[in-house]
Each structure stands twice: as C-alpha cells, then as structure tokens.
C-alpha atoms as a PDB file:
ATOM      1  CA  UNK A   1       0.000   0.000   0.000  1.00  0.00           C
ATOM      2  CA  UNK A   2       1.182   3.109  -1.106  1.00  0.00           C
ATOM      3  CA  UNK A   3       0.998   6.507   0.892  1.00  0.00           C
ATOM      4  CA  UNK A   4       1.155   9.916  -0.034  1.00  0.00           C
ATOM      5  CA  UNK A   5       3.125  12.655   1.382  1.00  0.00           C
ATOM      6  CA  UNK A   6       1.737  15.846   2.342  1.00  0.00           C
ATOM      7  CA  UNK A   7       1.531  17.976  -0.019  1.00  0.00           C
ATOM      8  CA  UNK A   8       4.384  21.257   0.726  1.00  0.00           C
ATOM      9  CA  UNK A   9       2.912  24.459   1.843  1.00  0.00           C
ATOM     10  CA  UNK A  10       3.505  27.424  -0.371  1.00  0.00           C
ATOM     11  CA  UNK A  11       5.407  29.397   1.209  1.00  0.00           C
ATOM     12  CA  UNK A  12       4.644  33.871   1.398  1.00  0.00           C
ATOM     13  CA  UNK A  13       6.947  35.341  -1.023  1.00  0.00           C
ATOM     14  CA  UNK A  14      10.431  36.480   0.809  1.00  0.00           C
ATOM     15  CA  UNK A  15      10.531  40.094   1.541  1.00  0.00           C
ATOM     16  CA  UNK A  16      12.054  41.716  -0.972  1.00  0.00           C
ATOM     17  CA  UNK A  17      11.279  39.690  -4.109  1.00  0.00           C
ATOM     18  CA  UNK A  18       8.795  40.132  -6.943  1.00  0.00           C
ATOM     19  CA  UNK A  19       8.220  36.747  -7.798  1.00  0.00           C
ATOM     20  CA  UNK A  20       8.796  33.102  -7.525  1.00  0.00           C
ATOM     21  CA  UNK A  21      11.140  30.644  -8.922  1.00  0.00           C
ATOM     22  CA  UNK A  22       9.392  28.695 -12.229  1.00  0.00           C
ATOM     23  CA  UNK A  23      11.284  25.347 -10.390  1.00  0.00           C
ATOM     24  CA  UNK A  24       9.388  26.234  -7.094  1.00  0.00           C
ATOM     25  CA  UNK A  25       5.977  26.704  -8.875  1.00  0.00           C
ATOM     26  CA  UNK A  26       6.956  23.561 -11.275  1.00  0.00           C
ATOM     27  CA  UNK A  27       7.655  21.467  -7.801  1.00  0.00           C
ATOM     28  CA  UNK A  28       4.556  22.778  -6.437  1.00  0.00           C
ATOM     29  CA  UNK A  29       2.546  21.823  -9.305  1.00  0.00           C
ATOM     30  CA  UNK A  30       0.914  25.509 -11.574  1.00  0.00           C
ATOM     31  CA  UNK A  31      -2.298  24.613 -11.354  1.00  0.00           C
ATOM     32  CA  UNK A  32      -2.295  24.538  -7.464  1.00  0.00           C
ATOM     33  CA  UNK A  33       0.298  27.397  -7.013  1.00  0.00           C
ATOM     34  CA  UNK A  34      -2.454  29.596  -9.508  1.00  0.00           C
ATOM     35  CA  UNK A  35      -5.402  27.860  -7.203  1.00  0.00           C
ATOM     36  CA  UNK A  36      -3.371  29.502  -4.018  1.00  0.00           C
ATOM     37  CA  UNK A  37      -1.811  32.433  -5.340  1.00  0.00           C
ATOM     38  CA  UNK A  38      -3.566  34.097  -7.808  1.00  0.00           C
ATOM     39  CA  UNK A  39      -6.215  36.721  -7.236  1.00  0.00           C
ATOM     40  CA  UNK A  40     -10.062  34.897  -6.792  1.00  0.00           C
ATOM     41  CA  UNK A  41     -11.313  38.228  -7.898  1.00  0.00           C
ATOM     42  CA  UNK A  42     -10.772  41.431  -9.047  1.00  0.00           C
ATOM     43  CA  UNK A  43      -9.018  44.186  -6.642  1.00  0.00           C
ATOM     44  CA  UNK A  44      -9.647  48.281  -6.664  1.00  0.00           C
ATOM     45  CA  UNK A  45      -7.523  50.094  -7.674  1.00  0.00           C
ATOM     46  CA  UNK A  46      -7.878  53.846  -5.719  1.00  0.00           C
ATOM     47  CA  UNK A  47      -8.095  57.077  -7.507  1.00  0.00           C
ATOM     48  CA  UNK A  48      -4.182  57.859  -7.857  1.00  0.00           C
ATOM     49  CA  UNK A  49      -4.895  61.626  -8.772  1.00  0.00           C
ATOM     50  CA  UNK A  50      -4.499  61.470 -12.475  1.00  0.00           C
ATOM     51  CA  UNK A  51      -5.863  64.087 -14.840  1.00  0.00           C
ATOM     52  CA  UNK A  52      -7.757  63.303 -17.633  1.00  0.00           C
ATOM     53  CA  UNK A  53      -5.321  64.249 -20.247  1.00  0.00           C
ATOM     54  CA  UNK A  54      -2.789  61.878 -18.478  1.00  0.00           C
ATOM     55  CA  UNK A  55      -5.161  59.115 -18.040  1.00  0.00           C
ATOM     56  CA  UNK A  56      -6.081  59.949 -22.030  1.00  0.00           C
ATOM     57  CA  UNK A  57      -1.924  60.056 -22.865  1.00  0.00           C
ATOM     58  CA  UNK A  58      -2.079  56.580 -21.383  1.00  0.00           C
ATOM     59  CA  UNK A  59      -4.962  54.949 -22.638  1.00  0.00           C
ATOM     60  CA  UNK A  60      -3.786  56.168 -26.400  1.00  0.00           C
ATOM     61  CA  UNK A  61       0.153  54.512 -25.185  1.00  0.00           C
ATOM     62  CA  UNK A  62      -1.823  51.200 -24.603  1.00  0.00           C
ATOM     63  CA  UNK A  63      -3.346  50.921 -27.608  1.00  0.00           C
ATOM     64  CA  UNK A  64      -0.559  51.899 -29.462  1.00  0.00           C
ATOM     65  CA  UNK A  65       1.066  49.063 -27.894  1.00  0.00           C
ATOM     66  CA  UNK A  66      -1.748  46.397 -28.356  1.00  0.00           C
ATOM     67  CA  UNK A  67      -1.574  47.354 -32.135  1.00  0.00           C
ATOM     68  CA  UNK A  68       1.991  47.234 -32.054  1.00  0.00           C
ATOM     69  CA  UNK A  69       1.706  43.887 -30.670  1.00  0.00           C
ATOM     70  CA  UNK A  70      -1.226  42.370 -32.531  1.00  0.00           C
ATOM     71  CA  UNK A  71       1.469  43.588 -35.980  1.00  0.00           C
ATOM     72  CA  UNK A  72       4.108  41.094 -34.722  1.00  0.00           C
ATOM     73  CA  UNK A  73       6.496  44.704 -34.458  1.00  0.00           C
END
C-alpha cells in the first residue's frame, strides 16, 4: 500500500522579491500554485490623482502598444 506525502505548503513570497522561482511553482505543481496564489477576484484600484489628459496620454500609449503587438512589431 502506497501513501502519499503531504503535499508542501507554499510558502509567502520572501521580503524583498517580486516573484517566484518557475522550479518552485513547477515542484509545487501551476495549477495549485495559480489555485493559491492568484487573485479569486478582481481588486480596486484607488483614484491615484491622475488628470484626464494623463489618463487619455495613457490609454492612447496602450493601444498603441496592443496594435503594435497584434502587428508582430
């Protein structure tokens, strides 16, 4: 009879880093790091005191890009 061994915990990112190691989240298994670590829903973002020209400046940067993108540049 075979047993399993508990499955590892995943661990709180170390202070200081931005991300994980891929070979910690391929050890871990991605589905279940995603399951534990990923948002379950959206989050707010609060009003960071842009104008509307610099929230327009952006939005046209961002499409720029997705075009830019969706081109193969």
């Amino acid at each position: 009879m075979e047993t399993k061994k508990p499955l590892e915990p995943i661990p709180p990112m170390r202070r200081g880093a931005n991300s994980y190691r891929p070979e910690d989240i391929l050890r871990w298994g991605v589905e279940r790091f995603l399951d534990e670590v990923a948002p379950k829903e959206p989050f707010m973002i609060p009003d960071l005191g842009f104008t509307e020209e610099e929230n327009r400046r952006m939005d046209e940067i961002l499409r720029e890009e997705r075009q830019a993108t969706a081109d193969g540049l």
